[in-house]
C-alpha atoms as a PDB file:
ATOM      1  CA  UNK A   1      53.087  88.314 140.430  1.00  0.00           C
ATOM      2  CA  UNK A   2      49.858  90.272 141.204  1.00  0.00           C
ATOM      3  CA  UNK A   3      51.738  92.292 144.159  1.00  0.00           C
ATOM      4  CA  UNK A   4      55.125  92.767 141.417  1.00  0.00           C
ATOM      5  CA  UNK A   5      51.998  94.534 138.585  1.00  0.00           C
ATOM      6  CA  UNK A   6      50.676  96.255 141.572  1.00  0.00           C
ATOM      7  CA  UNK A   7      53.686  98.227 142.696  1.00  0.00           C
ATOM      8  CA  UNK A   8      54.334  99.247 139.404  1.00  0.00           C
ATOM      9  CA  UNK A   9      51.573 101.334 138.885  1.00  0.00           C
ATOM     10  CA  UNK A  10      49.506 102.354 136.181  1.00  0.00           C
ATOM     11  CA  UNK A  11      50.232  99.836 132.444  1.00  0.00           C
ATOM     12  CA  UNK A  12      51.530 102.470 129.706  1.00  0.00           C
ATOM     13  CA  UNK A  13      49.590 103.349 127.394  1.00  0.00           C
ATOM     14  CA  UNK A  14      50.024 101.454 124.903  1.00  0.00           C
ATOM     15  CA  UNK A  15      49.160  98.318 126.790  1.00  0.00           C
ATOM     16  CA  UNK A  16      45.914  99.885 128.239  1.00  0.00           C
ATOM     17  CA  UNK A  17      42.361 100.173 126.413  1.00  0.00           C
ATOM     18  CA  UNK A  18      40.468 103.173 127.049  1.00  0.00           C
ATOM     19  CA  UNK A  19      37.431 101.873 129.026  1.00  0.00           C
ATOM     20  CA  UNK A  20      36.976 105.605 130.190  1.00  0.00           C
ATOM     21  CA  UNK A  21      36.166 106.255 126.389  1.00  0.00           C
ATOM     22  CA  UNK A  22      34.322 102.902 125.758  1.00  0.00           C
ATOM     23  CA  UNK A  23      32.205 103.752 129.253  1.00  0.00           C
ATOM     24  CA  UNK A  24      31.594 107.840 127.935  1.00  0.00           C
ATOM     25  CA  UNK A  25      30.190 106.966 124.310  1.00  0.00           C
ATOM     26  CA  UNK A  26      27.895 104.207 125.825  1.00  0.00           C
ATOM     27  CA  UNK A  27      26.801 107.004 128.321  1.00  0.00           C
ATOM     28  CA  UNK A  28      26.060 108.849 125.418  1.00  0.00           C
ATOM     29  CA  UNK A  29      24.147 106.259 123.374  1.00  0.00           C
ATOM     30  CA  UNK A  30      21.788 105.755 126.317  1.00  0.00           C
ATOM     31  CA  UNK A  31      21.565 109.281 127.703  1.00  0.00           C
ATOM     32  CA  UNK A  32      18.360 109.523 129.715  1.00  0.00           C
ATOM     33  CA  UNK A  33      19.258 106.575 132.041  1.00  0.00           C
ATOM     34  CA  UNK A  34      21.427 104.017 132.804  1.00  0.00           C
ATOM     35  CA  UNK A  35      22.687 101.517 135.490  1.00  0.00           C
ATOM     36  CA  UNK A  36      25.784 100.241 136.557  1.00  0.00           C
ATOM     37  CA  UNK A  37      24.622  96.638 135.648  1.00  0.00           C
ATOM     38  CA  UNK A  38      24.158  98.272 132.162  1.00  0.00           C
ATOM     39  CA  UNK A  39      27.124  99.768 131.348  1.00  0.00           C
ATOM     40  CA  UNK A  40      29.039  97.145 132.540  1.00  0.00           C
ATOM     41  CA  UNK A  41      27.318  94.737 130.420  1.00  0.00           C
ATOM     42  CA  UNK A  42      27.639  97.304 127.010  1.00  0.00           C
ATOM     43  CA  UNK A  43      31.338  97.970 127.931  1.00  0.00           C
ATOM     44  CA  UNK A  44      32.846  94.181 129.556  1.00  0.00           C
ATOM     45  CA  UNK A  45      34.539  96.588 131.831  1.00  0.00           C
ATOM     46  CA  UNK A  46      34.787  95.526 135.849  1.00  0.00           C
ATOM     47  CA  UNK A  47      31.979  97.017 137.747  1.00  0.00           C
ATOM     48  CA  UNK A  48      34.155  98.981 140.342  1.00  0.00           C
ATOM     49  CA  UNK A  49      36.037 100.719 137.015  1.00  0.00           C
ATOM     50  CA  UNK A  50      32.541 101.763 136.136  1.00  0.00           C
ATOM     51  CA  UNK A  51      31.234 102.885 139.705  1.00  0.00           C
ATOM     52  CA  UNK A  52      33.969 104.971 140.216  1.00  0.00           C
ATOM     53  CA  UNK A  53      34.167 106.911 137.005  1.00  0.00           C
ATOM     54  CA  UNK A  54      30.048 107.413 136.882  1.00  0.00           C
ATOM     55  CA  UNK A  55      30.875 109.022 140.850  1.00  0.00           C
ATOM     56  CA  UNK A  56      33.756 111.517 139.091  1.00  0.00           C
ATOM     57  CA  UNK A  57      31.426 112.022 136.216  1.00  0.00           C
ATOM     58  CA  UNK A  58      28.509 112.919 138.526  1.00  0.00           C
ATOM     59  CA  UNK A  59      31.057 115.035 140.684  1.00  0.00           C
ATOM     60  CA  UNK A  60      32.116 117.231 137.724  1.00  0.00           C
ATOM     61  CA  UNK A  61      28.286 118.078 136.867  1.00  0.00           C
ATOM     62  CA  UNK A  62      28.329 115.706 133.573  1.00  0.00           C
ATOM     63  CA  UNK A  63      25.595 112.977 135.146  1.00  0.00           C
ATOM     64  CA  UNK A  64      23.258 113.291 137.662  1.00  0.00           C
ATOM     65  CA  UNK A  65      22.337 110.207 139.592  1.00  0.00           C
ATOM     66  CA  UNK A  66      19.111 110.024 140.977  1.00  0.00           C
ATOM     67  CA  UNK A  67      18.241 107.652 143.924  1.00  0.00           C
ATOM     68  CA  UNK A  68      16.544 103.691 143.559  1.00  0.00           C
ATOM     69  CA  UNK A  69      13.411 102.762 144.991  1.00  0.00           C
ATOM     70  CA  UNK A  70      14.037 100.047 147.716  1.00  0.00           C
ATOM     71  CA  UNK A  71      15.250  97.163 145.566  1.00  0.00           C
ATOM     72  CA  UNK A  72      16.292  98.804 142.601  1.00  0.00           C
ATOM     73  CA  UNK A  73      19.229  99.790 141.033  1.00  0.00           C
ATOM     74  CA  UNK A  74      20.068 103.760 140.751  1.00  0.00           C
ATOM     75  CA  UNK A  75      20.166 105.296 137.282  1.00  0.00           C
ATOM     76  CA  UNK A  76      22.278 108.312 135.978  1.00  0.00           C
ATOM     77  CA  UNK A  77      21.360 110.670 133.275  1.00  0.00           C
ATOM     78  CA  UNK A  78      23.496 112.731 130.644  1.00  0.00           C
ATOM     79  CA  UNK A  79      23.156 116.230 131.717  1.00  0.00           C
ATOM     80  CA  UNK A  80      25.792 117.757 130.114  1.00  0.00           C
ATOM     81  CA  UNK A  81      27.777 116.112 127.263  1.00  0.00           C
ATOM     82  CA  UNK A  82      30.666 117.488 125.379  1.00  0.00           C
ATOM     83  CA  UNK A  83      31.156 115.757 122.690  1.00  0.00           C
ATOM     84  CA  UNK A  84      32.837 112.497 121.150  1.00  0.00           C
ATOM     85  CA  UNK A  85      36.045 112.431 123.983  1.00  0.00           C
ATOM     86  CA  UNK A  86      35.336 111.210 127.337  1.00  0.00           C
ATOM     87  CA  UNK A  87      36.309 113.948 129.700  1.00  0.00           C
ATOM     88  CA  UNK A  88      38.999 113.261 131.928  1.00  0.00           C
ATOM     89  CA  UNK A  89      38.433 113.760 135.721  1.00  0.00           C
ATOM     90  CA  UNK A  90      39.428 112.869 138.860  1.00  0.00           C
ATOM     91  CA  UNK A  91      37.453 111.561 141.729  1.00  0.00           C
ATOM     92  CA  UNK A  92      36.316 114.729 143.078  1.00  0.00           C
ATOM     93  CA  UNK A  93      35.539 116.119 139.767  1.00  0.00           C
ATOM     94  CA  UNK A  94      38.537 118.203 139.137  1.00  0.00           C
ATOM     95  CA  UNK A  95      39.515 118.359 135.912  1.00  0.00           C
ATOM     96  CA  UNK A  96      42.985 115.924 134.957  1.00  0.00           C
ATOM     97  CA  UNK A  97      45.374 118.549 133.040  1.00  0.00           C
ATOM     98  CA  UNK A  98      48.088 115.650 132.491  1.00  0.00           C
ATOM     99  CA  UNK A  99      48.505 115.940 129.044  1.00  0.00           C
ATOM    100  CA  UNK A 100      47.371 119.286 128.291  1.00  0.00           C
ATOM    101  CA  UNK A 101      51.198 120.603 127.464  1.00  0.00           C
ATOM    102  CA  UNK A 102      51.680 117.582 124.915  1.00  0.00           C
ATOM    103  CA  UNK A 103      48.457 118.400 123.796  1.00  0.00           C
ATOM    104  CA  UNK A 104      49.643 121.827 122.925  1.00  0.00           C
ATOM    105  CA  UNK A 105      53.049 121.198 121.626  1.00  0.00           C
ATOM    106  CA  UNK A 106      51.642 118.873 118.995  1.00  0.00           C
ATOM    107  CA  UNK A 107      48.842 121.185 117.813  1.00  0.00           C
ATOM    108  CA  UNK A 108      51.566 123.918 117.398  1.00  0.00           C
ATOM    109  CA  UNK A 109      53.415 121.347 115.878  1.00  0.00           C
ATOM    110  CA  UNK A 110      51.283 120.689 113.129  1.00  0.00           C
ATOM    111  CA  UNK A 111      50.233 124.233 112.725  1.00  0.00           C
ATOM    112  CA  UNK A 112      53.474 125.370 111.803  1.00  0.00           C
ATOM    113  CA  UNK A 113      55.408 124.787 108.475  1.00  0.00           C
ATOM    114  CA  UNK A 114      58.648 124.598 110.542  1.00  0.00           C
ATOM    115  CA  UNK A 115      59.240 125.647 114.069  1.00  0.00           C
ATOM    116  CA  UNK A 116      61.793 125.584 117.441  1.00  0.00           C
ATOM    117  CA  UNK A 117      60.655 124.776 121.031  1.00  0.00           C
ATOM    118  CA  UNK A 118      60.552 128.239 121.086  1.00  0.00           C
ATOM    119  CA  UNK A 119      57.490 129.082 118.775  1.00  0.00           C
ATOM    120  CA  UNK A 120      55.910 125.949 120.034  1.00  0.00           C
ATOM    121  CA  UNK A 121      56.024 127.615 123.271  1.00  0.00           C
ATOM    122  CA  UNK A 122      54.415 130.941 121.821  1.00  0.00           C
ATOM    123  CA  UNK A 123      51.859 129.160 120.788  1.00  0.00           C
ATOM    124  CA  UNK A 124      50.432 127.740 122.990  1.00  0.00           C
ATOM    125  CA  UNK A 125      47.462 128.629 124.965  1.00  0.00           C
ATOM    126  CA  UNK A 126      49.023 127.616 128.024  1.00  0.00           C
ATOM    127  CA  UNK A 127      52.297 128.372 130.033  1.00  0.00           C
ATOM    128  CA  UNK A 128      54.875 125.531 129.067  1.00  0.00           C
ATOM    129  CA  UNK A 129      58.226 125.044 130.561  1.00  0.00           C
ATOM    130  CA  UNK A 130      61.320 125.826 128.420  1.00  0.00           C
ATOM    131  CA  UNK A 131      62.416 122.216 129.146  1.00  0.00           C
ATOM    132  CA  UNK A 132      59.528 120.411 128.483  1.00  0.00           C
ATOM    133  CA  UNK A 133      58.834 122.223 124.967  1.00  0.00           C
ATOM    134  CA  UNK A 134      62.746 121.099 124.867  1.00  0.00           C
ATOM    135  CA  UNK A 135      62.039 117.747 125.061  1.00  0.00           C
ATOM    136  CA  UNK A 136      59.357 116.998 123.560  1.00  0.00           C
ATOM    137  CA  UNK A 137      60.787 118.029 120.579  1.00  0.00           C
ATOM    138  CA  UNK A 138      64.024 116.101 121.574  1.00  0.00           C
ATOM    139  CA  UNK A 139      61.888 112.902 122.005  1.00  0.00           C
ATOM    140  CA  UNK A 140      59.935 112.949 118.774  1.00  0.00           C
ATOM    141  CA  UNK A 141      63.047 113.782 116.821  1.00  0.00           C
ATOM    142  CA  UNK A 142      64.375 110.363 118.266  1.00  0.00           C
ATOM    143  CA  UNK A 143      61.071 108.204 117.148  1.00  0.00           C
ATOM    144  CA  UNK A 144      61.026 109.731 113.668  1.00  0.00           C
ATOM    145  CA  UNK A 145      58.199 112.249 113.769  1.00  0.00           C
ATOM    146  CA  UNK A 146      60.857 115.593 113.198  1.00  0.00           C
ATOM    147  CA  UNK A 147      63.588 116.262 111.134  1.00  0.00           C
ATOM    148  CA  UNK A 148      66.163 118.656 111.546  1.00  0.00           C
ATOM    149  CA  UNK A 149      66.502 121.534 109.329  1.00  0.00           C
ATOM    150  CA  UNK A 150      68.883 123.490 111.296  1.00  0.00           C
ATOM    151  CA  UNK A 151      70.960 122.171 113.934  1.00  0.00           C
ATOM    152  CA  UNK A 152      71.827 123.920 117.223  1.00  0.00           C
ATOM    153  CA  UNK A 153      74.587 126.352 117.576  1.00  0.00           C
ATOM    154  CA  UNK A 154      74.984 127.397 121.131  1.00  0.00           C
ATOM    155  CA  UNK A 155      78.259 129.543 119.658  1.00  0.00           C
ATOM    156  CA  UNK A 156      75.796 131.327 117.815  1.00  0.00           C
ATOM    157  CA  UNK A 157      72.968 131.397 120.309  1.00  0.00           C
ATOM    158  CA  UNK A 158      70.952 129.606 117.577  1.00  0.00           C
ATOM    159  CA  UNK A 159      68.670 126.749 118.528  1.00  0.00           C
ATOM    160  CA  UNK A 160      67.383 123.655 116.406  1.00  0.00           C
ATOM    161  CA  UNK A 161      64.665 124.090 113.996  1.00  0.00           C
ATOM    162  CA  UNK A 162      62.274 121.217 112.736  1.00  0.00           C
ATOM    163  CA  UNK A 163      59.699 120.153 110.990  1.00  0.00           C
ATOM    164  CA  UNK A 164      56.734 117.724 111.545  1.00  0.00           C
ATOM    165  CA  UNK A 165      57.296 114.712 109.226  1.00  0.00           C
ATOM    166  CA  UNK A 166      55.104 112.494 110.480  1.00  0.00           C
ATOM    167  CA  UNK A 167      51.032 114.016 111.287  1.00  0.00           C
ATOM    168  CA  UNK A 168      49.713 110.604 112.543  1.00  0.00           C
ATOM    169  CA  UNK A 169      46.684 112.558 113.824  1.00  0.00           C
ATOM    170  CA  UNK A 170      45.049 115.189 115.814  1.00  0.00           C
ATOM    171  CA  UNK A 171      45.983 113.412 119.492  1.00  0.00           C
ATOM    172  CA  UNK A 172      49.294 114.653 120.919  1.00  0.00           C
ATOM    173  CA  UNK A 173      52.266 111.140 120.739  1.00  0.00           C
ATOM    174  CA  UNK A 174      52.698 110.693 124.369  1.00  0.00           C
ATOM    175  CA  UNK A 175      56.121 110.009 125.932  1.00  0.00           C
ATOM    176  CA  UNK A 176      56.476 107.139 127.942  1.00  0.00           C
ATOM    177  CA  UNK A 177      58.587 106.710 131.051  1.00  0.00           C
ATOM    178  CA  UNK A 178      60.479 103.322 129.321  1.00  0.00           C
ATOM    179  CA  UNK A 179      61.688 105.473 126.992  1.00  0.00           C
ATOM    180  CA  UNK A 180      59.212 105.215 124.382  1.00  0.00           C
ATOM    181  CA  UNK A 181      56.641 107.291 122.005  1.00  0.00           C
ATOM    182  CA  UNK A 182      53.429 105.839 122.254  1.00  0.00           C
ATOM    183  CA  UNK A 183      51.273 107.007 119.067  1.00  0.00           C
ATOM    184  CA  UNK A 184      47.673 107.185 120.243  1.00  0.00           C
ATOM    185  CA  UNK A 185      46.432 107.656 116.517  1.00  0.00           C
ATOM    186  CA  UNK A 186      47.841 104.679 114.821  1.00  0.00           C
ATOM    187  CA  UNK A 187      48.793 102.657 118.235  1.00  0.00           C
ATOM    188  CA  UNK A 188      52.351 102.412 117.349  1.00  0.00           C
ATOM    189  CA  UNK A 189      55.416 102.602 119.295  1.00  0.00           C
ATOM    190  CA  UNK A 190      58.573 104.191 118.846  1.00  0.00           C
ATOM    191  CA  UNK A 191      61.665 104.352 120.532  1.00  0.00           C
ATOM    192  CA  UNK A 192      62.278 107.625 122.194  1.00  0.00           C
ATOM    193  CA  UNK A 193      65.988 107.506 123.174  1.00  0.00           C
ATOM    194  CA  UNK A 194      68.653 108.146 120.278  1.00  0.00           C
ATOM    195  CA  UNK A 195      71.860 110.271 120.598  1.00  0.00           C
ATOM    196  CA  UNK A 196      70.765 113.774 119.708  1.00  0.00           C
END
C-alpha cells in the first residue's frame, strides 16, 4: 500500500495540510533562534519535513543557520521575513512559480466587473498562455464560480464573457489533476468537468 501512495506522487491539495505554513509562522513567532527539535515539537510535523525546508529557507537568504558547539543542536535565525505566507522554495532556494498564473487569473478575476480570458490575460503581470487563461476560466465555470453572460460565437469571432460569482477569497481555486477545483479559502471542492 505504502509503495501504491508512493508512486502516485504528491496528495492533492485538498487532502494535504500546509506544514510549510504551520513551520513559517512558528519561524516567525520565535525569530532570533530556533532548533529543529523545536519546531518540530511547535508544529507535530516529521523532523526530515522540517530539516529540509529550514535548508531551502536558509538557501534563499530567509534564515541563517549558525553552527552548534560540540554537543549541541544548531539554531537558525529570521533574517529576512516577508510577511504572514510562507514563501515557497525549492531546495536550492529558487523560487517555486507553480501557481503564479492561477494566482493572476483570479486577481484579474475579481478585479474586473465582467471579463474574457482575454482581459484576464491583459492583466496580468505576467505572460500567460492563451490556453491556460482558456481554461481556467473553462474550469471554474464548471465548479460554479462564473457565469456566462455572453456565450461564444466563433461565427462571429466573439468569445465568452463572464463574471465572478463566487469571491471565496484572495487565494487563487486551484485545479486539480482528478478533475476537481480545490478552494483553498473555504477548503471546498468542486467538480471541475461539466459539458461546456
Amino acid at each position: 500500500m505504502a509503495a501504491l501512495a508512493k508512486s502516485m506522487g504528491r496528495r492533492p491539495a485538498d487532502q494535504n495540510g500546509d506544514g510549510r505554513q504551520a513551520m513559517w509562522l512558528a519561524l516567525k513567532k520565535v525569530p532570533d533562534r530556533i532548533t529543529v527539535a523545536e519546531l518540530v515539537q511547535r508544529t507535530k510535523l516529521n523532523r526530515s519535513t522540517v530539516t529540509r525546508y529550514l535548508k531551502a529557507l536558509t538557501e534563499a537568504g530567509h534564515l541563517e543557520f549558525t553552527e552548534p558547539p560540540v554537543g549541541h543542536a544548531g539554531t537558525w535565525k529570521l533574517i529576512r521575513d516577508v510577511g504572514h505566507h510562507a514563501p515557497r522554495v525549492r531546495a536550492d532556494g529558487s523560487r517555486v512559480s507553480q501557481g503564479e498564473v492561477t494566482a493572476q487569473l483570479w486577481l484579474a478575476m475579481c478585479g474586473l466587473r465582467d471579463f474574457d480570458y482575454r482581459d484576464l490575460m491583459q492583466n496580468a503581470s505576467i505572460d500567460i498562455p492563451e490556453a491556460t487563461a482558456k481554461d481556467y476560466c473553462k474550469r471554474l465555470l464548471a465548479a460554479g464560480y462564473l457565469r456566462v453572460l455572453s456565450k461564444a460565437d466563433p461565427s462571429q469571432a466573439r468569445i465568452a464573457r463572464y463574471r465572478l460569482i463566487r469571491a471565496s477569497g484572495p487565494r487563487a481555486p486551484q485545479v486539480q489533476r482528478v478533475r476537481q477545483v480545490y478552494d483553498p479559502n473555504t477548503g471546498a471542492v468542486y467538480p471541475a468537468e461539466a459539458s461546456l
